[in-house]
Protein backbone atom coordinates (compact mmCIF):
# COMPACT_ATOMS: atom_id res chain seq x y z
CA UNK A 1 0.00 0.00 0.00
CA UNK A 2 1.35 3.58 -0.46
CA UNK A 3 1.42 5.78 1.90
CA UNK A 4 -0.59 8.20 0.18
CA UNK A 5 -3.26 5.66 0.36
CA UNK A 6 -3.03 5.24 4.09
CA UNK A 7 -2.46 8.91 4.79
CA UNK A 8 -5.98 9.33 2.85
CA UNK A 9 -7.63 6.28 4.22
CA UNK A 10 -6.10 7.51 8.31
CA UNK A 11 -7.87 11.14 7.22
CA UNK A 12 -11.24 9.61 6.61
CA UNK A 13 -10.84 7.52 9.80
CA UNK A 14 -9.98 10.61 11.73
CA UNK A 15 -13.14 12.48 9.98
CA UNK A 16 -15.60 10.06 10.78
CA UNK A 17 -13.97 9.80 14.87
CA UNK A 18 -13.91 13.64 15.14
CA UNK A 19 -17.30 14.24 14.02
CA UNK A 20 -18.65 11.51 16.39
CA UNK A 21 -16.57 13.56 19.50
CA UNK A 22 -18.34 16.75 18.13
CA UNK A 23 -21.71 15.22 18.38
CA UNK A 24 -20.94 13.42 22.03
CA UNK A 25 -19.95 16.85 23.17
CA UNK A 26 -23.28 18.76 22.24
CA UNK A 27 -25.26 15.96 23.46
CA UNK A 28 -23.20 16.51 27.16
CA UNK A 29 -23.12 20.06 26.46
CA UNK A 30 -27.01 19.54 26.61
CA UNK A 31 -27.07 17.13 29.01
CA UNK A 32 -25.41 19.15 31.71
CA UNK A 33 -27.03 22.64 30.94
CA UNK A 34 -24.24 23.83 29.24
CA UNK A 35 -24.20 26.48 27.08
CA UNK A 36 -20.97 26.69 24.95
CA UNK A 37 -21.50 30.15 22.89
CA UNK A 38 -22.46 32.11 26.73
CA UNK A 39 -19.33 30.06 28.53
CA UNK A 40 -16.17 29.81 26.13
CA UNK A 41 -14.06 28.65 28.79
CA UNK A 42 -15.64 25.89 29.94
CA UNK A 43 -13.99 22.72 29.32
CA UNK A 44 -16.64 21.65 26.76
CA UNK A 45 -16.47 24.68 25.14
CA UNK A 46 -12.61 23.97 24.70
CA UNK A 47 -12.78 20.84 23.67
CA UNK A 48 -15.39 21.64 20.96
CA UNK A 49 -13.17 24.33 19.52
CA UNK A 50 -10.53 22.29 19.51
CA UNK A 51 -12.12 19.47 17.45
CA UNK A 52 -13.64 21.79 15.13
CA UNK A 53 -9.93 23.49 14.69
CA UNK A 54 -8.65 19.70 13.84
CA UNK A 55 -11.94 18.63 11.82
CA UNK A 56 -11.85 21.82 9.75
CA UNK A 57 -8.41 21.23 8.47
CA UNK A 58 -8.57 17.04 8.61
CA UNK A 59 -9.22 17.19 4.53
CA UNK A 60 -6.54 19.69 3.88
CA UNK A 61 -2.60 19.78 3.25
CA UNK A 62 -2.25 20.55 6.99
CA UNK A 63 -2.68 16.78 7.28
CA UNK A 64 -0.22 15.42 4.79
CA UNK A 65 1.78 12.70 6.26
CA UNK A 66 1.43 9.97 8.56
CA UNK A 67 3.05 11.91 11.13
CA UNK A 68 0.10 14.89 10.60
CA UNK A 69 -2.32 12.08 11.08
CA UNK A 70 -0.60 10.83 14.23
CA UNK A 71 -0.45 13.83 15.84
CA UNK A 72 -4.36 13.91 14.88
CA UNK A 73 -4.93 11.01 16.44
CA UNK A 74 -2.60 12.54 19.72
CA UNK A 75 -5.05 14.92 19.90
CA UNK A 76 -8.38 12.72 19.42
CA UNK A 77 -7.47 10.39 22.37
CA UNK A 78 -6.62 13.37 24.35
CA UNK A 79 -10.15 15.18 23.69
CA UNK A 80 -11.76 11.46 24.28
CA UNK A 81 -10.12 11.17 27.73
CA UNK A 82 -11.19 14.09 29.30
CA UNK A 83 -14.59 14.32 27.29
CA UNK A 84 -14.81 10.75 29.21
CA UNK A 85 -14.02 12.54 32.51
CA UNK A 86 -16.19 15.14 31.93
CA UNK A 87 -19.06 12.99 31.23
CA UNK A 88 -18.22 10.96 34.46
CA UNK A 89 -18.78 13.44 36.43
């Protein structure tokens, strides 16, 4: 396989995960009362720019290499931990 190939096919995997994370945060977001827009510094709030930020670009050149889509994924397993911790409590 060329690496092309598995840089494209690791950017629609990373898509598809990152617009799941933006959906799980609304629904807590909504679950706990939370209004992002009125309270931008509330950890959800974070976290949702900070997806979007990564989503928006996912289909770009930002994301180029296999290292890009590493570091992608660094930041998708960091967003899922504490959007896990979050929801915990």
């Amino acid at each position: 396989m060329g690496k092309l190939y598995e840089v494209t096919e690791q950017k629609e995997l990373l898509h598809e995960c990152f617009a799941n994370i933006l959906a799980d945060i609304d629904r807590i977001a909504d679950e706990k009362k939370i209004n992002k827009k009125n309270n931008p510094m509330h950890p959800l709030s974070i976290l949702y720019r900070e997806s979007k930020k990564v989503f928006g670009k996912l289909l770009t050149t930002k994301y180029s290499t296999l290292h890009d889509t590493d570091e992608a994924w660094g930041k998708y397993e960091l967003i899922r931990d504490v959007l896990k911790e979050i929801e915990e409590s």
